[in-house]
C-alpha atoms as a PDB file:
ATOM      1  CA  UNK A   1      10.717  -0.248 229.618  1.00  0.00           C
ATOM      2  CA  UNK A   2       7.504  -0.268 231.678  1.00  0.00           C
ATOM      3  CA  UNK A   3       4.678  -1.497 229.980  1.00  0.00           C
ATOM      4  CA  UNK A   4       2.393   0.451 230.530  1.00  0.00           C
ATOM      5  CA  UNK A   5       4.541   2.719 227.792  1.00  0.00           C
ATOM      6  CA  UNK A   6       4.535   0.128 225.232  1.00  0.00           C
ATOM      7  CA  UNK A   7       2.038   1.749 222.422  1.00  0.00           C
ATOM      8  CA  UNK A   8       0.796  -0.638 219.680  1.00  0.00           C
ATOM      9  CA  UNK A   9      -2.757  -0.566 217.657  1.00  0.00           C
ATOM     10  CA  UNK A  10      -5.437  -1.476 219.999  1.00  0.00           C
ATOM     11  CA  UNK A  11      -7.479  -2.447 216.543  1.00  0.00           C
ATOM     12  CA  UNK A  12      -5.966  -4.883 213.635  1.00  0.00           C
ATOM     13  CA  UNK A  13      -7.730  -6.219 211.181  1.00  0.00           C
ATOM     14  CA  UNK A  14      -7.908  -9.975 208.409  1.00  0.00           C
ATOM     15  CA  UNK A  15      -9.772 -10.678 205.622  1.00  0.00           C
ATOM     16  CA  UNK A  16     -13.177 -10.954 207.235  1.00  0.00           C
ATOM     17  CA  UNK A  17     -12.512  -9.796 211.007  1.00  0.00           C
ATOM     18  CA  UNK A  18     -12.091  -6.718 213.427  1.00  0.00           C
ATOM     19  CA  UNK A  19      -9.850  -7.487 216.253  1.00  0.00           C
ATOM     20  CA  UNK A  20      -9.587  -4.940 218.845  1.00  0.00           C
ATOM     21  CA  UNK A  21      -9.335  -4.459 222.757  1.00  0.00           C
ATOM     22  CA  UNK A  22     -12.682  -4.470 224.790  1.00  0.00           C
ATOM     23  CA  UNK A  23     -14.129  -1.500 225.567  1.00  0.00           C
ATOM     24  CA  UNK A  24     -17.238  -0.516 227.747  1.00  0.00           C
ATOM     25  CA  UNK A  25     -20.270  -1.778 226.540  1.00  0.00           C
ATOM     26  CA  UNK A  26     -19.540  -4.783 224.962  1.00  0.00           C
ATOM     27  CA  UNK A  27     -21.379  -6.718 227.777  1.00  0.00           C
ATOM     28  CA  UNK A  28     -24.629  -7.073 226.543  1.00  0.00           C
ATOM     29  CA  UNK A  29     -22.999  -8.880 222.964  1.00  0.00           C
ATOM     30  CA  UNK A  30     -20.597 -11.218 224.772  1.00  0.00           C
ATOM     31  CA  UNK A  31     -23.375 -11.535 227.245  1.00  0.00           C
ATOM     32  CA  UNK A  32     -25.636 -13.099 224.512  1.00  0.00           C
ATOM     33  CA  UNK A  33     -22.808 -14.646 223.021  1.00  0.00           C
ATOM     34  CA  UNK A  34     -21.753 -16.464 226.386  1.00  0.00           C
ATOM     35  CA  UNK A  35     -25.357 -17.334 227.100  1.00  0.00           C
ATOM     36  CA  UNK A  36     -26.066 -19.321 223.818  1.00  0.00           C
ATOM     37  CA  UNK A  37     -22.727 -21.183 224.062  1.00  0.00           C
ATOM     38  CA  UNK A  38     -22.564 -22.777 227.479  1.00  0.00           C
ATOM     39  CA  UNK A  39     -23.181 -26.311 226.466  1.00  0.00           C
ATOM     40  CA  UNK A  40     -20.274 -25.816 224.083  1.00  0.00           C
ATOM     41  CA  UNK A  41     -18.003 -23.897 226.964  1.00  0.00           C
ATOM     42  CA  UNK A  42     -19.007 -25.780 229.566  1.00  0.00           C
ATOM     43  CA  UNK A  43     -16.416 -29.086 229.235  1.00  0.00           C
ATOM     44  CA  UNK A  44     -13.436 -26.257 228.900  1.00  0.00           C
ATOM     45  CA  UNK A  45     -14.181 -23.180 230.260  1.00  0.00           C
ATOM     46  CA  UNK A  46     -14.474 -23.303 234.588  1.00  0.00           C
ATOM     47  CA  UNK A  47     -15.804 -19.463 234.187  1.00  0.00           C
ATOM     48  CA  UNK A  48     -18.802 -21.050 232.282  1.00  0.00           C
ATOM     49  CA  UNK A  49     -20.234 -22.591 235.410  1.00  0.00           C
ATOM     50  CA  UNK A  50     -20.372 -19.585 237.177  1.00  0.00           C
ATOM     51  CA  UNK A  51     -24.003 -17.996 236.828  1.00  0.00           C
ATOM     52  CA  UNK A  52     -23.548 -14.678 235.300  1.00  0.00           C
ATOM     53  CA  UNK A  53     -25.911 -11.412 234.421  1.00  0.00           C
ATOM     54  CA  UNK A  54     -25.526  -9.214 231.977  1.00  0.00           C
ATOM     55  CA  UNK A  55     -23.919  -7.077 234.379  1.00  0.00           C
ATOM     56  CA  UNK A  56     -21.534  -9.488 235.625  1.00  0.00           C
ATOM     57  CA  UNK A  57     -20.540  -9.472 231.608  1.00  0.00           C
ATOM     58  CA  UNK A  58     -20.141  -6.010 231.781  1.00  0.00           C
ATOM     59  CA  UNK A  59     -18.229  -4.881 234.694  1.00  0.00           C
ATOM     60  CA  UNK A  60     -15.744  -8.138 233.471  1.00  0.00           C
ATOM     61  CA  UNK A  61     -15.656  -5.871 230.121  1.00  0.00           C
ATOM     62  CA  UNK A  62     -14.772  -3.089 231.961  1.00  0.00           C
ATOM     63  CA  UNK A  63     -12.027  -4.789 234.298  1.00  0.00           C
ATOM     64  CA  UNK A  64     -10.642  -6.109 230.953  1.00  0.00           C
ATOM     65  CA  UNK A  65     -10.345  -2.798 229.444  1.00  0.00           C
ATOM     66  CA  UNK A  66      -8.069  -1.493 232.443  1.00  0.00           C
ATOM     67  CA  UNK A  67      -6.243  -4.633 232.101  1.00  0.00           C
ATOM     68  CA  UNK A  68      -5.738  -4.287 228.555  1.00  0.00           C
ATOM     69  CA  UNK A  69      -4.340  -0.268 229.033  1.00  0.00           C
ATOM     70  CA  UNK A  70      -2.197  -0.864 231.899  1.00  0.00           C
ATOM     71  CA  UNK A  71      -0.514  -4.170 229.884  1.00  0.00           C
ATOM     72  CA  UNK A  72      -1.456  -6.970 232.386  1.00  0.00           C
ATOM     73  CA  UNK A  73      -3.593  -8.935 229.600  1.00  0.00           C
ATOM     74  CA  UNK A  74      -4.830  -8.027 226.276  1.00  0.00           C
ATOM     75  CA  UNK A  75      -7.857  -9.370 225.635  1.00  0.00           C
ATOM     76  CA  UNK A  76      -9.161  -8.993 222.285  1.00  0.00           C
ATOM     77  CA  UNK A  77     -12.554  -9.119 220.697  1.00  0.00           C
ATOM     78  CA  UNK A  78     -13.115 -10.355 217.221  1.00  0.00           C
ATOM     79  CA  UNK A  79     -16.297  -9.047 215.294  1.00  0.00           C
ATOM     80  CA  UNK A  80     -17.417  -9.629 211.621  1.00  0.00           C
ATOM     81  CA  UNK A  81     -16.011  -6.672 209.619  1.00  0.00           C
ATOM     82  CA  UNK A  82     -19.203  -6.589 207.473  1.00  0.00           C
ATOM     83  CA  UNK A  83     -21.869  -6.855 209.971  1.00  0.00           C
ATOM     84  CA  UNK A  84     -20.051  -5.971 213.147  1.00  0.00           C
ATOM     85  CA  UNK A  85     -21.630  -8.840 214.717  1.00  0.00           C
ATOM     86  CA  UNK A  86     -19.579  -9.903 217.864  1.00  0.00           C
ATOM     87  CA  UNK A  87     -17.822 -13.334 217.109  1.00  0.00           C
ATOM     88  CA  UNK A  88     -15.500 -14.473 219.354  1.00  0.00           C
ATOM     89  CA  UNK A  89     -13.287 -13.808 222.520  1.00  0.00           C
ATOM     90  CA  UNK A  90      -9.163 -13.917 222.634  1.00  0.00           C
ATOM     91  CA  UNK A  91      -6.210 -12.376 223.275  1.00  0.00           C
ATOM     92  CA  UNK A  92      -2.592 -12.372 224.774  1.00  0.00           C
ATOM     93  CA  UNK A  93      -2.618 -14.027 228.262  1.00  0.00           C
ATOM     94  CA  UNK A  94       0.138 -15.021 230.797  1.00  0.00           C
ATOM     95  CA  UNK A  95       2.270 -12.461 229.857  1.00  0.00           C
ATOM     96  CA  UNK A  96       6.019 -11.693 230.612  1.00  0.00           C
ATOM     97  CA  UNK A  97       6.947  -9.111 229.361  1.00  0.00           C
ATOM     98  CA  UNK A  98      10.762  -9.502 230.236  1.00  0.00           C
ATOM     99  CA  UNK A  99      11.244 -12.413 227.575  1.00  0.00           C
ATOM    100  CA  UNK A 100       8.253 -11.333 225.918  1.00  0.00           C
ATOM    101  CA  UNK A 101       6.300 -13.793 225.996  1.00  0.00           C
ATOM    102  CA  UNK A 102       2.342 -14.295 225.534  1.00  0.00           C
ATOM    103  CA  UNK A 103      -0.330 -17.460 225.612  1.00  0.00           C
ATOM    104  CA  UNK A 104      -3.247 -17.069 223.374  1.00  0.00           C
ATOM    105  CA  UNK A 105      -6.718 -18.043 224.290  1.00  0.00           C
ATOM    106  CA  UNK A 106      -9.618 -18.475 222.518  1.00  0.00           C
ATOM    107  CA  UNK A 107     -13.743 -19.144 222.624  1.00  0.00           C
ATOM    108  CA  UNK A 108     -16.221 -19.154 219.804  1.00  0.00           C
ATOM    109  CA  UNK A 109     -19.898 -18.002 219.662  1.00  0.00           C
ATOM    110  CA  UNK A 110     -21.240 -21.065 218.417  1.00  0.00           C
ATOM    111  CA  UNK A 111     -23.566 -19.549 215.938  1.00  0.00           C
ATOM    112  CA  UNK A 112     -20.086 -18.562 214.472  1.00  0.00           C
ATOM    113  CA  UNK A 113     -18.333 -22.346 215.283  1.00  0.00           C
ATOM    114  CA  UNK A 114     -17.039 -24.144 212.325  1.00  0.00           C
ATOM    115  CA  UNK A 115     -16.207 -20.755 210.015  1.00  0.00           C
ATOM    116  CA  UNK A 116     -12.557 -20.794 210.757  1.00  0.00           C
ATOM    117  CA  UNK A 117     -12.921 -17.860 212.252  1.00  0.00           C
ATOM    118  CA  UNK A 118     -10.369 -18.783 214.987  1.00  0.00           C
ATOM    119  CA  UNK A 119      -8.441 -19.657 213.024  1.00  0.00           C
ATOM    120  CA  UNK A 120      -8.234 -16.870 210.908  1.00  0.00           C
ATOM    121  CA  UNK A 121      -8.077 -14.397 214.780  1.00  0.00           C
ATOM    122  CA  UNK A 122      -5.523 -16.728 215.878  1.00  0.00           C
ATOM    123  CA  UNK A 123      -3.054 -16.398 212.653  1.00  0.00           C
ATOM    124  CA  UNK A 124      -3.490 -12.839 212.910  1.00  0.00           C
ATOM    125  CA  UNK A 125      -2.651 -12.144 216.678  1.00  0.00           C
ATOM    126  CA  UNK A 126      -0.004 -14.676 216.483  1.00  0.00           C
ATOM    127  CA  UNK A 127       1.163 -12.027 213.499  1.00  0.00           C
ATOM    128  CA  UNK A 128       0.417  -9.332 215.691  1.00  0.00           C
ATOM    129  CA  UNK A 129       2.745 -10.294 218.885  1.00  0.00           C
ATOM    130  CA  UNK A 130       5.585 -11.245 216.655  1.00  0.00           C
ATOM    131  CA  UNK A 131       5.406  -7.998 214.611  1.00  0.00           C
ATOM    132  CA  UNK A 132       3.842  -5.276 217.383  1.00  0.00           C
ATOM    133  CA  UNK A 133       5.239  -6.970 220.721  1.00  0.00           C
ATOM    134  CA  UNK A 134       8.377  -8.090 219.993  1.00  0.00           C
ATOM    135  CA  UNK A 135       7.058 -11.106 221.046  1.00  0.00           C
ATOM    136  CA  UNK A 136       9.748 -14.396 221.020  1.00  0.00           C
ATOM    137  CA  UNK A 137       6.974 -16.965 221.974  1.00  0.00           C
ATOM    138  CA  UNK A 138       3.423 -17.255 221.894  1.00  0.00           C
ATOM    139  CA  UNK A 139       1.565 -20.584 223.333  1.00  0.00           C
ATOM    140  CA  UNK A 140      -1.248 -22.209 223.177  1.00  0.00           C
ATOM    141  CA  UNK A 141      -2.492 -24.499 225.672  1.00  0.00           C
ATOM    142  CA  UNK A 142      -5.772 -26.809 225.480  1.00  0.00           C
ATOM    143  CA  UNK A 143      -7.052 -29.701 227.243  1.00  0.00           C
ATOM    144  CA  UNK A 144      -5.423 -32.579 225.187  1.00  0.00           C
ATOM    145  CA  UNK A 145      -9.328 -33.532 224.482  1.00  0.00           C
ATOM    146  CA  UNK A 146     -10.372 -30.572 223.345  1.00  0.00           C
ATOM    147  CA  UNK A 147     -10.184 -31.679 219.656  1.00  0.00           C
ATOM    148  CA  UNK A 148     -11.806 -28.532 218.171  1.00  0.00           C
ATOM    149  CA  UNK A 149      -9.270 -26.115 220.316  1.00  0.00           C
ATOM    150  CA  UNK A 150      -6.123 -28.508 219.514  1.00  0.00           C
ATOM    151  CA  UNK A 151      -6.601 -28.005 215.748  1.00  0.00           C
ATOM    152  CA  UNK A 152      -5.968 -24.487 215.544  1.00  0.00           C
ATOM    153  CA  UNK A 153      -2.313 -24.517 216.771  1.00  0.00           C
ATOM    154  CA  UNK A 154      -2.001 -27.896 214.493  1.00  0.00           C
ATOM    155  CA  UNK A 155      -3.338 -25.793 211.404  1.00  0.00           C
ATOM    156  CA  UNK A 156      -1.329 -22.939 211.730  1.00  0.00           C
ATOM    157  CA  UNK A 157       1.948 -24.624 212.323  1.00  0.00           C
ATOM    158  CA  UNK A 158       2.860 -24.584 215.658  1.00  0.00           C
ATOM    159  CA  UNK A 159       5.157 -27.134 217.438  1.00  0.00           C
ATOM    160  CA  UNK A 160       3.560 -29.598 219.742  1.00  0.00           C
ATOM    161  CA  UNK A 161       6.314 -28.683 222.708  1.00  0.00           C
ATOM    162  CA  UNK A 162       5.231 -31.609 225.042  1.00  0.00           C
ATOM    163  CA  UNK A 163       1.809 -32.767 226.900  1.00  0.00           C
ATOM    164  CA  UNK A 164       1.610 -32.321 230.669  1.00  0.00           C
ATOM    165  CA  UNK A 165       0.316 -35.269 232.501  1.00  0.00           C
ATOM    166  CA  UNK A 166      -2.166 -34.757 235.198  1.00  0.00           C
ATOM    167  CA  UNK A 167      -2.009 -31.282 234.824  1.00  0.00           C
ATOM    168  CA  UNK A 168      -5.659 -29.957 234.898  1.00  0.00           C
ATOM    169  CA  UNK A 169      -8.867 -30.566 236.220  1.00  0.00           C
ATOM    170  CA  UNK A 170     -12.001 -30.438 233.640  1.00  0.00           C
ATOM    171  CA  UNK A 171     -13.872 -27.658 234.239  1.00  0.00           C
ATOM    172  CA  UNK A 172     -17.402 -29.921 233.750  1.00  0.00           C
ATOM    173  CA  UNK A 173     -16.570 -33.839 235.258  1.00  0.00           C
ATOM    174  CA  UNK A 174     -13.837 -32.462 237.552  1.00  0.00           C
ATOM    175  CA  UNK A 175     -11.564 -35.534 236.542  1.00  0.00           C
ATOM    176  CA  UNK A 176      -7.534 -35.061 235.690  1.00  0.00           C
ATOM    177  CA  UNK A 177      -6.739 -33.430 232.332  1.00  0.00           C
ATOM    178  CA  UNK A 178      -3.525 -33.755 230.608  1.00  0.00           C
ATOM    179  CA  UNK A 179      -2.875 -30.333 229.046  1.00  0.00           C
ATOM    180  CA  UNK A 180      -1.008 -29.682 225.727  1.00  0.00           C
ATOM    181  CA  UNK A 181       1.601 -27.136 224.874  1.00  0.00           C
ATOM    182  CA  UNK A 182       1.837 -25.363 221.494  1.00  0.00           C
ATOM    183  CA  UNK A 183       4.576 -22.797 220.764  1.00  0.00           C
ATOM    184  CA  UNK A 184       5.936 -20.585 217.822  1.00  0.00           C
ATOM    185  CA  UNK A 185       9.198 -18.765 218.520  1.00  0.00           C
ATOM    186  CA  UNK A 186      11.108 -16.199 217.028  1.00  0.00           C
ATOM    187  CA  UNK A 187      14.584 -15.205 217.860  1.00  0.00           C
END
């Protein structure tokens, strides 16, 4: 089956968070969101250095949607069910579709660091590929220094498949990263 015929919910939902696809006009609120987190983005995130308006934002928003309704990535923005407030950025990267497989990645608003609201987004999209995808693996994969980003896999219970040596550059120092791989699978 193509993917582009693959229908799922483009909106789920946990406890205390909307997760749904991007759709035009959420610039302006990752935007903001991006803007008061680069010091925290900046060590792990090579898009971070890049200066960016609030148009830039947008038209990425935009290019994310299409991306998102054709299949190539589904990138998924989590917001506070009570106050709508935009919290974070994730989805389902590196897909292949063929096994199917997905990565998940992740960022934080850092007024909203520390919540467990990753954590909480992360369980439930995890959920979501297994249950909506058909999904037989889902990774993560973090700079093995990025303490903050390795503990979400670790809390949630996924294997530790192996480190890669050398692997990465840092997006801030420019110096050799070893990367680690996280994995759940499901036959």
């Amino acid at each position: 089956m193509k993917p582009i015929l693959i229908d799922f919910p483009e909106e789920f939902y946990t406890e205390r968070l909307v997760i749904r696809k991007p759709i035009p006009g959420d610039g302006k609120a990752v935007y903001e969101a991006i803007k008061g987190s680069l010091n925290e983005l900046k060590p792990w995130m090579p898009w971070a250095h890049r200066e960016q308006t609030e148009e830039d934002v947008e038209a990425n928003m935009r290019e994310a949607h299409a991306k998102f309704l054709t299949r190539e990535d589904l990138r998924l923005h989590i917001f506070h069910k009570e106050t709508g407030e935009f919290i974070a950025s994730s989805g389902l990267h590196r897909i292949n579709w063929d096994v199917p497989k997905f990565e998940i990645g992740y960022w934080v608003d850092t007024r909203h660091s520390g919540n467990g609201y990753i954590t909480e987004a992360t369980e439930a999209i995890t959920h979501f590929a297994f249950t909506h995808l058909n999904a037989k693996r889902v990774e993560i994969r973090c700079d093995s220094k990025n303490v903050k980003s390795r503990a979400i896999p670790e809390k949630l219970g996924f294997s530790l498949e192996g480190i890669l040596k050398c692997d990465s550059i840092s997006a801030d120092t420019k110096e050799l990263r070893d990367t680690c791989i996280f994995a759940k699978t499901q036959k």
